[in-house]
Protein backbone atom coordinates (compact mmCIF):
# COMPACT_ATOMS: atom_id res chain seq x y z
CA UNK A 1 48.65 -60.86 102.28
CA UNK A 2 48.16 -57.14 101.22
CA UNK A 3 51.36 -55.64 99.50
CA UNK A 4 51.93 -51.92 100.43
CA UNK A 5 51.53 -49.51 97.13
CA UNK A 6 55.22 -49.03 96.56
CA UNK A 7 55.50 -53.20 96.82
CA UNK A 8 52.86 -53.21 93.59
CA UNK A 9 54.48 -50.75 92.14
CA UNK A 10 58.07 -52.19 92.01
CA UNK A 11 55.95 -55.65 90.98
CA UNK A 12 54.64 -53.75 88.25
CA UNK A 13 57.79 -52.25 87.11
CA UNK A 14 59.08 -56.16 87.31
CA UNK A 15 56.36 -57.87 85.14
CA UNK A 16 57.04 -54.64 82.66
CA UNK A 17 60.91 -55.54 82.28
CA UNK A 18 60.34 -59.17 81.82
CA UNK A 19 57.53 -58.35 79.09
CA UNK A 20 59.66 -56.02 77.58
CA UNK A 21 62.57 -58.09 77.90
CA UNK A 22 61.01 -61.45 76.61
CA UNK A 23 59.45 -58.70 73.51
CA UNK A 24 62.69 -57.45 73.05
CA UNK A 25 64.24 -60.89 72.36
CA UNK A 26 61.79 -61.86 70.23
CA UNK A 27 61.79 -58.90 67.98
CA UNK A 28 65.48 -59.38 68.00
CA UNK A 29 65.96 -62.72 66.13
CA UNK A 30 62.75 -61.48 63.85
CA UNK A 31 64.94 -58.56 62.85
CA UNK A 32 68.40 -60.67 62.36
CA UNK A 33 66.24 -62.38 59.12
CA UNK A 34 64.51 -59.40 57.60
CA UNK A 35 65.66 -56.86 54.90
CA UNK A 36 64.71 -53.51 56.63
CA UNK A 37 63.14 -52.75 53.06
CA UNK A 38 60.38 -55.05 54.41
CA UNK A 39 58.83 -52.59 56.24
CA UNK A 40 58.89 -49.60 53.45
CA UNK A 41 56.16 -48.60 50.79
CA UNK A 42 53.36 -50.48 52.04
CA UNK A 43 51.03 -47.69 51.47
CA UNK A 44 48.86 -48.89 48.11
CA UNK A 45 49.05 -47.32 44.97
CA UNK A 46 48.39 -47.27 41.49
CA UNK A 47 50.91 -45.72 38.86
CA UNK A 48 49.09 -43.82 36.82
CA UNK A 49 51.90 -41.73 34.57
CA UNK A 50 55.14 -42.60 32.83
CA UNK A 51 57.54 -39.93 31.36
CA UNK A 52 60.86 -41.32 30.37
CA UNK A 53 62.62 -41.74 33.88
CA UNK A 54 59.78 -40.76 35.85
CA UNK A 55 56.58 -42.26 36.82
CA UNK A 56 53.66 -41.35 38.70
CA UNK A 57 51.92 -43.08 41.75
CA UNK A 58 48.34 -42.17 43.30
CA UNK A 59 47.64 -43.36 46.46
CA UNK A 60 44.59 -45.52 47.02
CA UNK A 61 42.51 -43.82 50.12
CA UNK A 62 42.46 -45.48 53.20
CA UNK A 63 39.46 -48.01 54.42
CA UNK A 64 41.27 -50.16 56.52
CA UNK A 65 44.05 -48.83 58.35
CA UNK A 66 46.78 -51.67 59.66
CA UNK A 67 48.58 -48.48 61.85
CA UNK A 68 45.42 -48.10 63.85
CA UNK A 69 44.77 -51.39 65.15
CA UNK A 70 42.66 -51.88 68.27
CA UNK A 71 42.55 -55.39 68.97
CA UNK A 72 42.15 -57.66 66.40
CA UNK A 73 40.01 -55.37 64.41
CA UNK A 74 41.23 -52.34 61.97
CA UNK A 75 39.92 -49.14 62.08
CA UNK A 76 37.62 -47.67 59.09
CA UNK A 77 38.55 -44.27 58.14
CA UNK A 78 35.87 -42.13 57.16
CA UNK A 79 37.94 -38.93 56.94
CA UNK A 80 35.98 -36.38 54.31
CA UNK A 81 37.39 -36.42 50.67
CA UNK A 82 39.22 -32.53 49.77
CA UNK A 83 39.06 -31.63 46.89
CA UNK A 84 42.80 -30.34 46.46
CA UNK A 85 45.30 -33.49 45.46
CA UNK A 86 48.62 -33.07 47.19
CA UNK A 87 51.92 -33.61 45.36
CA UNK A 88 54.46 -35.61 46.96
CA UNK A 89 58.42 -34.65 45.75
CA UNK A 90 61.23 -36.56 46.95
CA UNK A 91 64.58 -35.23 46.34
CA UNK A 92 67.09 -36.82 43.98
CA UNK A 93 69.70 -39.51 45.44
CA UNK A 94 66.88 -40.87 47.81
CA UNK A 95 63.95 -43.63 47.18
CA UNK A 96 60.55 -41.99 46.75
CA UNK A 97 59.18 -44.06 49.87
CA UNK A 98 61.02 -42.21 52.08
CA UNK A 99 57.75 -40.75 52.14
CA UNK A 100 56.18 -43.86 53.40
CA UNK A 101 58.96 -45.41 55.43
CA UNK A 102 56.63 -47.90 57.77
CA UNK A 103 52.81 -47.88 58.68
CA UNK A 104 53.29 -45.89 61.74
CA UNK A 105 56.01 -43.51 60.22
CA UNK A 106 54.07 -42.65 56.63
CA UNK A 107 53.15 -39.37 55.84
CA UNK A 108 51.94 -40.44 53.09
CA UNK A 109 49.20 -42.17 55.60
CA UNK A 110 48.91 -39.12 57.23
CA UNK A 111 47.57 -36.81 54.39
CA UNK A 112 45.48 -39.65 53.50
CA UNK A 113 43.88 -39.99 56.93
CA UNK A 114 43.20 -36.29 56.67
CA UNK A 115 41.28 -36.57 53.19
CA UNK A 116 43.74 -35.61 50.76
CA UNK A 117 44.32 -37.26 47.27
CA UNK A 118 47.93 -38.42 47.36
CA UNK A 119 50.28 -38.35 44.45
CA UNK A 120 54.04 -39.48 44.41
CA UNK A 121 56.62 -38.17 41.79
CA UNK A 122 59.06 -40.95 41.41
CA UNK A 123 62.20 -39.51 39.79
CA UNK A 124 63.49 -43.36 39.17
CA UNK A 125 66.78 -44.75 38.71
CA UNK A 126 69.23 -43.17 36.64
CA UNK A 127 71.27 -45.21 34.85
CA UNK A 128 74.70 -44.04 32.53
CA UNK A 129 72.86 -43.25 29.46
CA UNK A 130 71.36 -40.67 31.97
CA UNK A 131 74.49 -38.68 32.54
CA UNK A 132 73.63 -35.71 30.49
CA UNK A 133 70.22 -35.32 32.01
CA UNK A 134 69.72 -31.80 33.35
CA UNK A 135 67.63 -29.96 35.92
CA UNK A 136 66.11 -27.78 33.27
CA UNK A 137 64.54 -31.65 32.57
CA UNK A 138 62.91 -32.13 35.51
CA UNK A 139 61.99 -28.05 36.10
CA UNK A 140 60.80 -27.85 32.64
CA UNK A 141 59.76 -31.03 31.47
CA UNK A 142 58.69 -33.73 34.26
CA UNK A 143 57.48 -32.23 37.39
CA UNK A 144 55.38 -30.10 34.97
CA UNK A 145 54.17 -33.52 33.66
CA UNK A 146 53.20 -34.66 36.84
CA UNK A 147 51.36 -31.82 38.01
CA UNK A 148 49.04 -32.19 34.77
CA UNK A 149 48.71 -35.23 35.46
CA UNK A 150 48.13 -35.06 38.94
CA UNK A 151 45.27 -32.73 38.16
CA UNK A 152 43.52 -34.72 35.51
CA UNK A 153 43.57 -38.09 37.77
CA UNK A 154 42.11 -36.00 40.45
CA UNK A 155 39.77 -33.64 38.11
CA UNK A 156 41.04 -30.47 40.16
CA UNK A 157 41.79 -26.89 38.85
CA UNK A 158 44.86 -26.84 41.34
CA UNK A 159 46.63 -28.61 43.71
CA UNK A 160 49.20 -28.05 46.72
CA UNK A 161 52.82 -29.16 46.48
CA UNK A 162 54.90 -30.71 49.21
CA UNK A 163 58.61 -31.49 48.65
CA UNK A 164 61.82 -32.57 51.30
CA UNK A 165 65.05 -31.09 50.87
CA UNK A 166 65.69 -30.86 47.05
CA UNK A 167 61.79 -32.09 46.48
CA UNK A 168 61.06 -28.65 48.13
CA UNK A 169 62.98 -26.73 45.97
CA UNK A 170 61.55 -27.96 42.75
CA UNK A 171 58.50 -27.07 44.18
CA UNK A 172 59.48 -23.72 44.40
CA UNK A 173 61.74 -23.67 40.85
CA UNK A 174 58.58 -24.70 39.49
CA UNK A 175 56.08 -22.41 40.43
CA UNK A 176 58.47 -19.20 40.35
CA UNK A 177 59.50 -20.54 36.58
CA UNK A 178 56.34 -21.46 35.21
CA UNK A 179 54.44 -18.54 37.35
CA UNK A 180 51.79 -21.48 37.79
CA UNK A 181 48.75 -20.03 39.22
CA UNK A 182 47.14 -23.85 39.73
CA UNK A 183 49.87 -24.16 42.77
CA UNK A 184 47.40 -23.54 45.61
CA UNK A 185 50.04 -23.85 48.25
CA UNK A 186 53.58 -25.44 48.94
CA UNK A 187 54.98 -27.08 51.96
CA UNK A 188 59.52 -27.31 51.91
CA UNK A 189 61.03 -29.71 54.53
CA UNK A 190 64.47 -29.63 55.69
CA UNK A 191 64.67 -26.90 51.74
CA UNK A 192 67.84 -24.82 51.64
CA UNK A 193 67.10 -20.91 50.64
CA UNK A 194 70.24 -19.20 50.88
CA UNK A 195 73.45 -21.20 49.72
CA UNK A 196 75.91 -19.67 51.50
CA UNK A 197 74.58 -20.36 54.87
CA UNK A 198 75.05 -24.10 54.45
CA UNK A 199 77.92 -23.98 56.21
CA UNK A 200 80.87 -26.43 55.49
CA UNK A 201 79.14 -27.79 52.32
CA UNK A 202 79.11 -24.09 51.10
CA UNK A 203 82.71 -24.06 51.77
CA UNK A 204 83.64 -27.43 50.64
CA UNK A 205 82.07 -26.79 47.36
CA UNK A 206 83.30 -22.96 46.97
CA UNK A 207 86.96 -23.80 47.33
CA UNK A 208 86.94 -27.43 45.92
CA UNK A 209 84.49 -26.10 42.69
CA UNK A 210 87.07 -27.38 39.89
CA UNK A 211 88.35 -30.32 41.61
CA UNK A 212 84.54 -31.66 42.34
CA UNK A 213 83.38 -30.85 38.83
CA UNK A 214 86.43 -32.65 37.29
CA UNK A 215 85.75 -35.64 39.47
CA UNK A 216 82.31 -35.87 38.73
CA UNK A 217 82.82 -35.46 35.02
CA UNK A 218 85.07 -38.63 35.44
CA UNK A 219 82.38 -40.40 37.31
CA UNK A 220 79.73 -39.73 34.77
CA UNK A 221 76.65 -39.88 37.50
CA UNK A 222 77.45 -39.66 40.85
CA UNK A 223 77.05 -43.25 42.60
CA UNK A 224 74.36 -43.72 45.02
CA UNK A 225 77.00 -45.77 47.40
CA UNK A 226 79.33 -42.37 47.39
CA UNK A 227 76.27 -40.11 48.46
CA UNK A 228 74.59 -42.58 51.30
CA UNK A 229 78.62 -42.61 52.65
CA UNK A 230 78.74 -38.85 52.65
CA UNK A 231 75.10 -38.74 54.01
CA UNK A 232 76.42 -40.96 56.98
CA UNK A 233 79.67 -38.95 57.36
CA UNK A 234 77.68 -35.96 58.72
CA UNK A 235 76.82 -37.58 61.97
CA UNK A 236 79.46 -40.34 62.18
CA UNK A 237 78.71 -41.22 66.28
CA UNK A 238 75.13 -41.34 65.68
CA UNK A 239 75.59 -43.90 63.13
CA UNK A 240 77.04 -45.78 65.56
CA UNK A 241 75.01 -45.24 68.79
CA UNK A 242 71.77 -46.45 66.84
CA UNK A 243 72.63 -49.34 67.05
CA UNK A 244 72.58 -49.30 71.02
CA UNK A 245 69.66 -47.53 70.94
CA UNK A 246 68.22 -50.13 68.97
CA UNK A 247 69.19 -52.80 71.59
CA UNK A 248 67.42 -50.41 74.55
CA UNK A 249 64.72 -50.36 72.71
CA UNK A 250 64.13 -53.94 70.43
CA UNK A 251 60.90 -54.81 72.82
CA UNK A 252 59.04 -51.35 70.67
CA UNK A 253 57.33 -52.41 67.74
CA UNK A 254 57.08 -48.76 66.65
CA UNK A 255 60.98 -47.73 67.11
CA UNK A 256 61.84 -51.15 65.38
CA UNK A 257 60.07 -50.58 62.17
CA UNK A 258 61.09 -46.86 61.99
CA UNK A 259 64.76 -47.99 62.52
CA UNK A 260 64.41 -49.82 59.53
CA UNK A 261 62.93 -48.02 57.26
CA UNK A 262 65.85 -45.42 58.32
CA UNK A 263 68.22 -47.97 57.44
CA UNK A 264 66.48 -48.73 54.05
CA UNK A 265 66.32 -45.05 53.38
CA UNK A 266 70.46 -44.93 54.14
CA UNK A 267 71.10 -47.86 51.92
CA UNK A 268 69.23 -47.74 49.01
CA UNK A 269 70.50 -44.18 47.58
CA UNK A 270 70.20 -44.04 43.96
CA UNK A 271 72.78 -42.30 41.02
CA UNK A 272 72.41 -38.70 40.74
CA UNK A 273 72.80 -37.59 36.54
CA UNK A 274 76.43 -35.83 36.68
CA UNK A 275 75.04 -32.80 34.48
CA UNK A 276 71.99 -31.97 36.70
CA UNK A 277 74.68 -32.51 39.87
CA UNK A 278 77.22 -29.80 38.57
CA UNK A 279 74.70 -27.29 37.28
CA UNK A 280 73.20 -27.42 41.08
CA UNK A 281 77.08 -26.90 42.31
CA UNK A 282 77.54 -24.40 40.57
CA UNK A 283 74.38 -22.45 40.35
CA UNK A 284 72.76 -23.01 43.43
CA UNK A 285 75.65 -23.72 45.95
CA UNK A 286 78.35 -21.78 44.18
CA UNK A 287 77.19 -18.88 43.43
CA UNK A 288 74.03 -18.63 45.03
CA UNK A 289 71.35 -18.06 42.33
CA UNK A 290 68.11 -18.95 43.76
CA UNK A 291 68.30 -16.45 46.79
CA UNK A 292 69.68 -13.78 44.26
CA UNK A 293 66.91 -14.76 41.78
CA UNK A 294 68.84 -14.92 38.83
CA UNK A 295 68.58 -19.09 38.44
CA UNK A 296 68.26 -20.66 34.84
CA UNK A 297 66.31 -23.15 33.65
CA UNK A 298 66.69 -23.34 29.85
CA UNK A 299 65.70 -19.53 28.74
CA UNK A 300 63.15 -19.03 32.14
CA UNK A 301 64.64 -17.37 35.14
CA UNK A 302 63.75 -18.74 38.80
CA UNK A 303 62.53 -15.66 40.58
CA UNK A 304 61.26 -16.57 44.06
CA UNK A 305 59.24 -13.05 44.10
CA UNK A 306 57.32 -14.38 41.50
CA UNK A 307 55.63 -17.17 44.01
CA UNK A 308 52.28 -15.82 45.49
CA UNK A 309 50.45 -18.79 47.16
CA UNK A 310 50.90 -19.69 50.95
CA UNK A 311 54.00 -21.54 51.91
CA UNK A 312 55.00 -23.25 54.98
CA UNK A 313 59.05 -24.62 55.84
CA UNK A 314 60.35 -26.53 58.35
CA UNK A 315 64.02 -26.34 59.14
CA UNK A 316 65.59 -29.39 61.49
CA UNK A 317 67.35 -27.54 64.76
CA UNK A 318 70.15 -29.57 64.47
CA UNK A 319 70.81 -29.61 60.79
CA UNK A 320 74.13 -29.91 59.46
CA UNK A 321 73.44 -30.02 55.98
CA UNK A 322 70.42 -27.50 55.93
CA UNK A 323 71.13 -25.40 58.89
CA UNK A 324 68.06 -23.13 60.18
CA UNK A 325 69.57 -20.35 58.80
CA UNK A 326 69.91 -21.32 55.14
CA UNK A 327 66.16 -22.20 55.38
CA UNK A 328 64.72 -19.37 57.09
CA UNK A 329 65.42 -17.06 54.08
CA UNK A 330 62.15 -18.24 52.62
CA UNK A 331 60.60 -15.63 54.63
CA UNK A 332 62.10 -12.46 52.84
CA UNK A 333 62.40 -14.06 49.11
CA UNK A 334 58.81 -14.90 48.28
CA UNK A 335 56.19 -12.41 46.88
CA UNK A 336 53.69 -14.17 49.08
CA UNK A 337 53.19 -12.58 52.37
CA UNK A 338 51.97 -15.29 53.53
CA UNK A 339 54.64 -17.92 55.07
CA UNK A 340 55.33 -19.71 58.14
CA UNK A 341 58.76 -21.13 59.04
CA UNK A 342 58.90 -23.89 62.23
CA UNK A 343 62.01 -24.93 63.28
CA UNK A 344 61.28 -28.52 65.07
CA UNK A 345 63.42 -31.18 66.41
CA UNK A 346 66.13 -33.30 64.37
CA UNK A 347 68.99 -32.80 61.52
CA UNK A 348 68.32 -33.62 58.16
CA UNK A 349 66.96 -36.74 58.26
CA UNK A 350 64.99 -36.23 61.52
CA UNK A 351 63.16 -32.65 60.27
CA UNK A 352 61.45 -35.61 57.91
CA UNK A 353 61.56 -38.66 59.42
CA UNK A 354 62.39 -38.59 63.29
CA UNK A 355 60.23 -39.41 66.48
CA UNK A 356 58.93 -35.79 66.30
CA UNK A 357 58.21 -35.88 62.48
CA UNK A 358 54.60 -37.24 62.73
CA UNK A 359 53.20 -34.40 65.13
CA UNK A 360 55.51 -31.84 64.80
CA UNK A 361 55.62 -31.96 60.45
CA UNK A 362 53.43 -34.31 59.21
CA UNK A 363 50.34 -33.34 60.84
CA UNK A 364 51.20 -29.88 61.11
CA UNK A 365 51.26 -29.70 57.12
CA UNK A 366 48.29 -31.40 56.97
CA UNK A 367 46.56 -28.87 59.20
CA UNK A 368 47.99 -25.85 57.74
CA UNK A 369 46.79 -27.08 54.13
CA UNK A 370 42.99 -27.75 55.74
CA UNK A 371 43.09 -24.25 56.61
CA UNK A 372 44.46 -22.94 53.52
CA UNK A 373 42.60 -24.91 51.23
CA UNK A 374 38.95 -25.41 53.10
């Protein structure tokens, strides 16, 4: 007996829900037993530089690629070698595989699909004897070292820099302080320009200044466990209603994974050194340095005018931490005239990491730089 098309259809929508649902319950009791840090920094590397704290990973290329499966088999990438490496720099606080949070939600994969050498700067774990570490360390001293590095392990005269949040700006402290012509191009996510249009943290710290440095100083480093609670605080009902979303949605391999590797990113925040903290409370959210261009590190000033290569930003729509605004003053602070700003989908994690992230960023950089960069 012939069933009418809206009778195959409503079969079809049946045999869906019980997939999904018998998926779902699977994926479920699978999840209940693993550490969502399972599913993070599978991308493989090589470390290939050590500098006190820091150390260096380069990204093998890609043959075999687990996030394009079809059927049983994997698919070869063949994607033409560039000759530009791209620098990866996470902010402090956060895990550098935020970068690389599962196969499907890497863009570390992503630049490597399209050809690029990767390199990671992993900032490490400070521990108390790290207190007194600076910024003027890492401006002056280590992301210099990596970008040397970077550019002997890839025998290139130059090389492109990407950064999220505070990995963006020492992209741009370093190339404005060091005037480094080898910079071929940089690329800020979710990167805060202009202080004082961060809203309540601008605020917060303006008013608060001298009871947050005093508080800090009796801290030593700020713990990890203190920023991932603040970090949670800004959206307190979406930390909740994940969890239901989750539930809708346990029978998707994809959203599973990424949930994770969210959840690893949230709960694996690492000490940031008190000194380097207060000097970027005062200097950069206090009184506003950068976007006045009058920013120290050690005796060199931090003049964004002074940056002439190509730069792209991204601002999240929704971002409470890093509103559009405070990122969109890129556009009139550089001494490059060329610059594109994109405001896409998400808040502050989401601008790097969110279901839009992977078209709407990721591959977006990637394409800009091809263009850039031939």
């Amino acid at each position: 007996m012939s069933r009418s098309p809206a009778g195959r259809r409503g079969l079809a929508k049946l045999e869906r829900t019980a997939v999904r649902a018998a998926t779902g319950f699977v994926n479920g009791i699978e999840w209940l037993q693993r550490d969502p840090a399972d599913v993070v920094d599978r991308t493989p590397y090589d470390v290939v530089g050590r500098r006190s704290l820091v150390t260096l990973r380069h990204y093998r290329p890609l043959v075999h690629d687990e996030d394009l499966e079809i059927g049983r088999t994997t698919v070869r990438i063949e994607a033409p070698r560039r000759p530009v490496p791209v620098l990866l720099i996470p902010p402090l606080m956060v895990q550098p595989w935020i970068y690389d949070l599962a196969p499907r939600r890497s863009l570390v994969r992503t630049f490597l699909r399209a050809g690029f050498d990767v390199v990671l700067l992993d900032f490490g774990a400070p521990g108390k004897e790290h207190q007194n570490v600076t910024l003027d360390d890492y401006v002056l001293d280590w992301v210099p070292f990596a970008i040397d590095r970077t550019l002997e392990i890839s025998q290139s005269a130059d090389l492109a820099l990407l950064g999220y949040c505070q990995g963006g700006l020492f992209a741009l402290f370093h190339t404005a302080v060091h005037k480094d012509p080898r910079v071929r191009a940089i690329i800020t996510i979710g990167s805060p320009i202009d202080a004082q249009k961060m809203s309540l943290l601008n605020v917060f710290v303006r008013y608060g200044h001298a009871q947050i440095d005093a508080i800090s100083r009796r801290l030593g480093n700020v713990p990890g466990g203190l920023s991932a609670t603040a970090f949670r605080m800004t959206n307190p009902i979406g930390s909740v209603t994940r969890y239901s979303d989750l539930f809708l949605n346990l029978w998707n391999d994809d959203f599973v994974n990424g949930f994770d590797g969210v959840t690893a990113w949230t709960s694996h925040f690492v000490d940031y050194p008190g000194d380097a903290f207060r000097q970027l409370l005062g200097d950069f959210v206090k009184d506003n340095k950068l976007m006045q261009g009058t920013m120290q590190f050690g005796d060199k000033t931090a003049n964004l005018r002074d940056i002439t290569c190509p730069v792209l930003a991204f601002a999240g729509k929704t971002d409470k931490i890093v509103p559009p605004a405070a990122a969109r003053e890129v556009l009139g602070v550089l001494g490059t005239s060329d610059t594109t700003f994109r405001e896409v989908p998400g808040g502050h994690m989401g601008v790097m990491a969110g279901r839009h992230a992977p078209t709407q960023v990721w591959a977006y950089a990637a394409e800009w730089l091809k263009e850039r960069l031939g």
